[in-house]
N, C-alpha and C. Protein backbone atom coordinates (compact mmCIF):
# COMPACT_ATOMS: atom_id res chain seq x y z
N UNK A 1 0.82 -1.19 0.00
CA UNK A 1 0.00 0.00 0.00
C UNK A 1 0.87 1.26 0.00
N UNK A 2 2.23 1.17 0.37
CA UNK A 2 2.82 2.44 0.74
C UNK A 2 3.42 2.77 -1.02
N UNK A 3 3.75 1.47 -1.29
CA UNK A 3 4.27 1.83 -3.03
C UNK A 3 3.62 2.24 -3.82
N UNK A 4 1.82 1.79 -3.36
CA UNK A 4 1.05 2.80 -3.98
C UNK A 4 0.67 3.83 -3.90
N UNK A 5 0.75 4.35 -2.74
CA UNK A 5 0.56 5.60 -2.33
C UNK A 5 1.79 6.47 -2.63
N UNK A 6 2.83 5.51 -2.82
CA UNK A 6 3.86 6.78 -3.90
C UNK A 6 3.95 7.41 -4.90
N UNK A 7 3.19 5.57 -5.87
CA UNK A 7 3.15 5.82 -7.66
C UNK A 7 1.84 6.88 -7.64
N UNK A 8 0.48 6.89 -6.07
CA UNK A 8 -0.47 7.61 -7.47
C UNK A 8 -0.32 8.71 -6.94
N UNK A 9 0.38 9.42 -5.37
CA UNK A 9 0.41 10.39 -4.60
C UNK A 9 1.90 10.97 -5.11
N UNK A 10 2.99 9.95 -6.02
CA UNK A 10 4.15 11.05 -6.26
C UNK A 10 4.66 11.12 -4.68
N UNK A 11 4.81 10.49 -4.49
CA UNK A 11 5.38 10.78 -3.03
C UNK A 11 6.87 10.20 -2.65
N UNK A 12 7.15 10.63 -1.91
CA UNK A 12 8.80 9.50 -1.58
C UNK A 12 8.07 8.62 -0.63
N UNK A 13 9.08 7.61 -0.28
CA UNK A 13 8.38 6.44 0.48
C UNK A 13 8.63 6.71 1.57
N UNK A 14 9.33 7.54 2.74
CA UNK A 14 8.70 7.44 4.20
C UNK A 14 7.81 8.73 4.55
N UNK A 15 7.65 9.78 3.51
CA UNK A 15 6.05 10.30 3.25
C UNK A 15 5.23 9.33 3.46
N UNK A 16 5.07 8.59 2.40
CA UNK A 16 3.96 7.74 2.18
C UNK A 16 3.86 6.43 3.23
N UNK A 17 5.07 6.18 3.59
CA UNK A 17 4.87 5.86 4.96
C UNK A 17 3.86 6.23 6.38
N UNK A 18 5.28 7.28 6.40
CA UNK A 18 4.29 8.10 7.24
C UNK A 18 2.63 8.49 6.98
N UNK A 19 2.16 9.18 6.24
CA UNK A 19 0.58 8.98 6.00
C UNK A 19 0.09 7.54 6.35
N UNK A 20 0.89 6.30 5.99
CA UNK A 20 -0.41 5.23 6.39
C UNK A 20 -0.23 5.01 7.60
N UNK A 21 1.01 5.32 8.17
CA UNK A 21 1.41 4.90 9.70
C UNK A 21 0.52 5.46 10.95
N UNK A 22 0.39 7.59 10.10
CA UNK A 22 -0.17 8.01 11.05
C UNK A 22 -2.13 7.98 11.08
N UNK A 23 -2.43 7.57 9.73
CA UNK A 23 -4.27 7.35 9.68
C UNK A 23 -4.48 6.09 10.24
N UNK A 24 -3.52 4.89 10.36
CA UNK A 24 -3.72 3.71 10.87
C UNK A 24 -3.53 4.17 12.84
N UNK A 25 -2.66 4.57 12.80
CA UNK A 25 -2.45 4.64 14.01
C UNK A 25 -3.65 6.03 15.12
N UNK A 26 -3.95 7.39 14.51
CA UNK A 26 -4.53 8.00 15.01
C UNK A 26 -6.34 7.57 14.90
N UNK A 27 -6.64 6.39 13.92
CA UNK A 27 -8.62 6.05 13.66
C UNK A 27 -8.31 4.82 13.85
N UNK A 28 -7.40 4.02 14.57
CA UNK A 28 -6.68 2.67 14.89
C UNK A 28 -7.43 1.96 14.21
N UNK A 29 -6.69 1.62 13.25
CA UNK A 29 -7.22 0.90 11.95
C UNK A 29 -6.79 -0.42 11.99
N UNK A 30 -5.56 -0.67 13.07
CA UNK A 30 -4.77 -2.17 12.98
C UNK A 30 -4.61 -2.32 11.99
N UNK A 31 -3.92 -2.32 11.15
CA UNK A 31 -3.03 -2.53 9.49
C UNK A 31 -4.54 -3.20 8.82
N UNK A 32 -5.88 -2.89 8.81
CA UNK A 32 -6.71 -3.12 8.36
C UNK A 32 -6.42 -2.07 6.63
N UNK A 33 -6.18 -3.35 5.90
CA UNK A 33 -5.39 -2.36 4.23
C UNK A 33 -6.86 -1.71 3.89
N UNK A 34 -8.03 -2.70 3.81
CA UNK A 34 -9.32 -1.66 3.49
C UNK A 34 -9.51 -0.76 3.79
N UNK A 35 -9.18 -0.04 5.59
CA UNK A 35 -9.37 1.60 5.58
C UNK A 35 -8.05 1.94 5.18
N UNK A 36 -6.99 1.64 5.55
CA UNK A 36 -6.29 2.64 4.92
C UNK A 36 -6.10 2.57 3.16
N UNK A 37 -6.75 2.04 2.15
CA UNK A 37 -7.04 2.22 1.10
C UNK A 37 -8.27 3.25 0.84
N UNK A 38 -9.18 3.19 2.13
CA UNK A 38 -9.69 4.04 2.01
C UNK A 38 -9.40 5.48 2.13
N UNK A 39 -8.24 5.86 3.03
CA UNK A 39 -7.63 6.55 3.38
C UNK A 39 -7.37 6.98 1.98
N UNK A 40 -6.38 6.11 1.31
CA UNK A 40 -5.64 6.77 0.14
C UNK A 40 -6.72 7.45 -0.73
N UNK A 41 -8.00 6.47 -0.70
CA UNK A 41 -8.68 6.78 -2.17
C UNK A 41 -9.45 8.79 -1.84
N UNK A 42 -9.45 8.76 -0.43
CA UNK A 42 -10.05 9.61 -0.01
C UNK A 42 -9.31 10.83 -0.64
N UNK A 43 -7.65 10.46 -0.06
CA UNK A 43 -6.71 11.94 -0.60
C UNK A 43 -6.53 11.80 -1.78
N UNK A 44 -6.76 10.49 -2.75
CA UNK A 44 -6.65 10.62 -3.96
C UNK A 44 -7.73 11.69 -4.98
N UNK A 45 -9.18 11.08 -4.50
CA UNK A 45 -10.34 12.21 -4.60
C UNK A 45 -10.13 13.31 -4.38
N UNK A 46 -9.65 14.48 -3.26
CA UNK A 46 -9.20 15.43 -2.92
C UNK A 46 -8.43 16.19 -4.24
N UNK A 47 -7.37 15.01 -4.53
CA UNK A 47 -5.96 15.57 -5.25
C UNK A 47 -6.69 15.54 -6.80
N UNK A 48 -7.74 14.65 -7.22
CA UNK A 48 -8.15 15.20 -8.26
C UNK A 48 -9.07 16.22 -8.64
N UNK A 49 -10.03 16.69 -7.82
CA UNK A 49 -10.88 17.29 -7.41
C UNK A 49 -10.40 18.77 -7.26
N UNK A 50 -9.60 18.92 -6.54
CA UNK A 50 -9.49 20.50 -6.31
C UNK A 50 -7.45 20.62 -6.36
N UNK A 51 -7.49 22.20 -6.03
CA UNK A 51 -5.82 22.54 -6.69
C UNK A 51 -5.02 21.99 -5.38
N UNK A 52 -4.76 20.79 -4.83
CA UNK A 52 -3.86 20.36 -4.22
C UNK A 52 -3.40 18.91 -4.55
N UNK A 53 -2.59 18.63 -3.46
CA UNK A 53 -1.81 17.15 -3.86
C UNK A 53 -2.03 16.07 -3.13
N UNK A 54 -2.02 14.80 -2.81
CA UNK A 54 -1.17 13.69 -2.42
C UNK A 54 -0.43 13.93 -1.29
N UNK A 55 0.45 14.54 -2.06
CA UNK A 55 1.92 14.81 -1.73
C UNK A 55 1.83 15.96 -0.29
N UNK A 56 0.62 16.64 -0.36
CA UNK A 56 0.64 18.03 0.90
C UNK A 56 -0.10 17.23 1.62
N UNK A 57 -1.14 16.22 1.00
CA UNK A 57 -2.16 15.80 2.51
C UNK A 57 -1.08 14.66 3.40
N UNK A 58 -0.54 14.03 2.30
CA UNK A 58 0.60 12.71 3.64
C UNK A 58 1.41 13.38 3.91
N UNK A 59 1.88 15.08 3.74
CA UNK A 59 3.29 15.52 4.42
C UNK A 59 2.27 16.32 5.79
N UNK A 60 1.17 16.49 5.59
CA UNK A 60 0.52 16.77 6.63
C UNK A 60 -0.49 16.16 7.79
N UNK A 61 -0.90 15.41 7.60
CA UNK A 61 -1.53 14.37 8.03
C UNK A 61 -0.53 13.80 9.20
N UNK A 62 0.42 13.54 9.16
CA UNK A 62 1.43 12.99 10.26
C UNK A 62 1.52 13.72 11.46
N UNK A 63 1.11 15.14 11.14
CA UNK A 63 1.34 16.37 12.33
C UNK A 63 -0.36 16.34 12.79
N UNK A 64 -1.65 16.22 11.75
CA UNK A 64 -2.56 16.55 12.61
C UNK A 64 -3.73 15.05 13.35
N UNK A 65 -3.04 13.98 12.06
CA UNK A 65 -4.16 12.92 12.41
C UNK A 65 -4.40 12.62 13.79
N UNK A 66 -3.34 12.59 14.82
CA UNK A 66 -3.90 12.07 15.90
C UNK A 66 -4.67 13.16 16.52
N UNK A 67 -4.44 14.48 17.00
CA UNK A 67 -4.93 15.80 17.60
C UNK A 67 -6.61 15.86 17.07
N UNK A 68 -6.54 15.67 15.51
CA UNK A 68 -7.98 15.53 15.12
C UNK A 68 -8.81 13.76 15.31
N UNK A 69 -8.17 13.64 15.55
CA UNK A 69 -8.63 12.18 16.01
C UNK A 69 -9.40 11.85 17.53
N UNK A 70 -8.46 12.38 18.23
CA UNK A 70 -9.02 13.05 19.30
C UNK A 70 -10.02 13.92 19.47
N UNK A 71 -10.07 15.04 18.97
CA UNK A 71 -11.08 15.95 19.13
C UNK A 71 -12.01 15.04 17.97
N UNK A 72 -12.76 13.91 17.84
CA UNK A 72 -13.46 13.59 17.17
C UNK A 72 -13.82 13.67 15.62
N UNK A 73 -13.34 14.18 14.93
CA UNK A 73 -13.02 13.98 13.60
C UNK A 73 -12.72 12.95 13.08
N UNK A 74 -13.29 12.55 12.09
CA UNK A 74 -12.90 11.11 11.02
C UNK A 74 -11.97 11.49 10.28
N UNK A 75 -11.59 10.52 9.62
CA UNK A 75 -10.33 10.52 8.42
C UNK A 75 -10.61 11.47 7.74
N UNK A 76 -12.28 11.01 7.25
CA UNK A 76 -12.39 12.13 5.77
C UNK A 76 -12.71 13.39 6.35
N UNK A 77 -13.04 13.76 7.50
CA UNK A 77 -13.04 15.08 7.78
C UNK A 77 -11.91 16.23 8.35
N UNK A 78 -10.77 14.92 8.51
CA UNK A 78 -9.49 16.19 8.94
C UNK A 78 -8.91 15.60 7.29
N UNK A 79 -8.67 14.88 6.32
CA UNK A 79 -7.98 14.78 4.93
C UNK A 79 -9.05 16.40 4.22
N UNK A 80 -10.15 16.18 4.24
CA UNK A 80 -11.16 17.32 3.49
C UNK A 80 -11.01 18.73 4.28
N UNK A 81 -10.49 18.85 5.82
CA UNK A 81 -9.93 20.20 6.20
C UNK A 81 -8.66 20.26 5.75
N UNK A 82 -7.65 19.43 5.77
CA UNK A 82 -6.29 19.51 5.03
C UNK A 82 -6.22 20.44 3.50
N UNK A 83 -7.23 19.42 3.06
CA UNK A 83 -7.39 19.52 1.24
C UNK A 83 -7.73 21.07 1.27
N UNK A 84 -8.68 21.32 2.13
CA UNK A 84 -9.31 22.94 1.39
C UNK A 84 -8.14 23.57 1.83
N UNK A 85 -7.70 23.67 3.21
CA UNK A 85 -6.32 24.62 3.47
C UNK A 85 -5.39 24.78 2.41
N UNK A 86 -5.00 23.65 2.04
CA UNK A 86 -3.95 23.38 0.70
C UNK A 86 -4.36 23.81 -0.72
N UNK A 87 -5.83 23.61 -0.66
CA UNK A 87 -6.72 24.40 -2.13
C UNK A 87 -6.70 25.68 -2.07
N UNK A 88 -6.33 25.96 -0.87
CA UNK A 88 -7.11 27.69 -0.56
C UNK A 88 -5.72 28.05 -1.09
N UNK A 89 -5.25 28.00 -0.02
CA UNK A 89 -3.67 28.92 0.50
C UNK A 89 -2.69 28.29 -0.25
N UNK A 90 -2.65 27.46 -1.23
CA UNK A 90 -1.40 27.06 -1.62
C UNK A 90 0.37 26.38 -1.00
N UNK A 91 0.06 27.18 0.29
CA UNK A 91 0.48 26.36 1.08
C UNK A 91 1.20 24.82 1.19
N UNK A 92 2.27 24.83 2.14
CA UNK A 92 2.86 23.29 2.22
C UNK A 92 1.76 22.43 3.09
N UNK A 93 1.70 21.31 3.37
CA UNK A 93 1.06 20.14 3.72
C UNK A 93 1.31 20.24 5.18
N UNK A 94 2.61 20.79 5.52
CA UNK A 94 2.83 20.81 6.84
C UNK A 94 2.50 22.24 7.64
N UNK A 95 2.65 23.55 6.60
CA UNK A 95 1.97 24.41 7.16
C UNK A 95 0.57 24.15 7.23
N UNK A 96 -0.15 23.70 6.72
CA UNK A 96 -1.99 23.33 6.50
C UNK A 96 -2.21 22.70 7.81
N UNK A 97 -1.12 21.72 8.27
CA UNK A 97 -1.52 20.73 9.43
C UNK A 97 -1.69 21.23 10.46
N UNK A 98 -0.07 22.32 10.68
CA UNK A 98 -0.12 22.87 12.18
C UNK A 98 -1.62 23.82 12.04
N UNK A 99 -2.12 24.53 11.50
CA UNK A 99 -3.32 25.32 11.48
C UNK A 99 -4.21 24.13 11.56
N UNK A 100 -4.57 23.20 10.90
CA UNK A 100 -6.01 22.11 11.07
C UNK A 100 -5.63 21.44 12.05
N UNK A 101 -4.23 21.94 12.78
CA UNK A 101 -4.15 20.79 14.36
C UNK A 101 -4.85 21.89 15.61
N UNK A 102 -4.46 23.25 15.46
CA UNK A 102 -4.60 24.60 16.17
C UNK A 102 -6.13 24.72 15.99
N UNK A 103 -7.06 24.30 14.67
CA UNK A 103 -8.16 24.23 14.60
C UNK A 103 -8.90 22.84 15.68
N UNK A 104 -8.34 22.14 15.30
CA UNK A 104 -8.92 21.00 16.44
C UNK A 104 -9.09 20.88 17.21
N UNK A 105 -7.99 21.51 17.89
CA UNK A 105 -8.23 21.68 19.19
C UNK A 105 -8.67 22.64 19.84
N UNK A 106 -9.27 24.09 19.61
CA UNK A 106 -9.91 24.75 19.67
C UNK A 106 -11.23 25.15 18.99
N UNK A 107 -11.58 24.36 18.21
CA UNK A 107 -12.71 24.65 17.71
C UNK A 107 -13.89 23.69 18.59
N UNK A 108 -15.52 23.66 17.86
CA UNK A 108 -16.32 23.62 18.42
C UNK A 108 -16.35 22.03 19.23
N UNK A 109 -14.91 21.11 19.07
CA UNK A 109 -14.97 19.88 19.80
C UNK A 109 -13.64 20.20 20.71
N UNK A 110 -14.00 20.18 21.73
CA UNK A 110 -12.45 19.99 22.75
C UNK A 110 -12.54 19.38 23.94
N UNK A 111 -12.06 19.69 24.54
CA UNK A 111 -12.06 18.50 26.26
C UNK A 111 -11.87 19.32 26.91
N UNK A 112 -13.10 19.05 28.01
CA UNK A 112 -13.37 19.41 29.51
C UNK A 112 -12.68 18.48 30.29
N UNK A 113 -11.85 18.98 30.62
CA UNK A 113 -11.19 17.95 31.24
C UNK A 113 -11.74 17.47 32.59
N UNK A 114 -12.79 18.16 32.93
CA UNK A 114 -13.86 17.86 34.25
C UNK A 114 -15.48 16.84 33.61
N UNK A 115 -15.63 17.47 32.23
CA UNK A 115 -16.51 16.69 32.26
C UNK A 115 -16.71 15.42 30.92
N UNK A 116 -15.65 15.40 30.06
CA UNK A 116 -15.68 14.62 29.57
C UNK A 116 -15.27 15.27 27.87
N UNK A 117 -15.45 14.67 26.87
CA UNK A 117 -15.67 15.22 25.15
C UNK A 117 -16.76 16.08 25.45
N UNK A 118 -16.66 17.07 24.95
CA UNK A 118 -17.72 17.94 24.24
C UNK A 118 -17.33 17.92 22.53
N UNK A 119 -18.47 17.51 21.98
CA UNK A 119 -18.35 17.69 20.35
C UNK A 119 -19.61 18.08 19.76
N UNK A 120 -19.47 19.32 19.41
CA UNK A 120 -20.56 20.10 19.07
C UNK A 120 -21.82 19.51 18.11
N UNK A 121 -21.43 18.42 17.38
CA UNK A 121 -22.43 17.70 16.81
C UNK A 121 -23.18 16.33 18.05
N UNK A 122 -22.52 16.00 18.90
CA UNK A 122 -22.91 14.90 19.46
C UNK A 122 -23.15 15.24 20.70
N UNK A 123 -23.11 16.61 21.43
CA UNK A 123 -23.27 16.41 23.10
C UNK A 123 -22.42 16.19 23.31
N UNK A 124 -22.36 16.44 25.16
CA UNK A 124 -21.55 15.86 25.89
C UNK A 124 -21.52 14.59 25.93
N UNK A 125 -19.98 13.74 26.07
CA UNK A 125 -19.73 12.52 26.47
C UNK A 125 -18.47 12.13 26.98
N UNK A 126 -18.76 11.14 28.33
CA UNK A 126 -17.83 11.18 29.22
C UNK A 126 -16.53 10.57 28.26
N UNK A 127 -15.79 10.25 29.05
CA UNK A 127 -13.91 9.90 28.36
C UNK A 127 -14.41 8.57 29.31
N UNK A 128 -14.22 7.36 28.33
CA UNK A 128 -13.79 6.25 29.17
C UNK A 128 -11.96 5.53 28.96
């Protein structure tokens, strides 16, 4: 999966590493290849779809997947905040991240650390 995520993302291989290491590891996927193919096909869609790359969502993704993982976000919703940052601003993959990591954790999902997740779509819910 990582050789493919080189040939269709153009990527070097511990980029493309890294991207499957960190979507497997931050939506604990256990080397399950179906999501993280899903993973790929997701940033692949992205990279054809609008003016970014492959190449900016796995150089970024390593800095925000777990932070947005945490604050409740799915794959396709911190890869599709990545993508527009990188569509917008032109921007590197790794500047896009630290901002969609600074977004995560301050935006409308964060932790009470008294009372549990707050995530603005779901209510409160405790941390087990």
């Amino acid at each position: 999966l990582a050789i493919k995520t080189q040939l269709v993302g153009d990527t070097d291989q511990e980029t493309a590493s890294q991207f499957l290491l960190s979507a497997d590891a931050a939506w604990k996927y256990h080397g399950n290849v179906e999501k993280l193919s899903l993973a790929l096909d997701e940033a692949n869609t992205i990279d054809n779809n609008y003016a970014t790359s492959i190449q900016k969502i796995a150089e970024g993704l390593p800095i925000v997947a777990n932070v947005a993982s945490m604050a409740g976000m799915s794959m396709e919703e911190t890869m599709a905040m990545l993508g527009t940052i990188t569509a917008t601003t032109q921007e590197s993959g790794t500047k896009a991240a630290t901002a969609a990591s600074a977004y995560s954790q301050y935006s409308g999902r964060y932790y009470y650390r008294n009372f549990g997740w707050r995530d603005s779509n779901r209510g409160i819910r405790t941390v087990s």
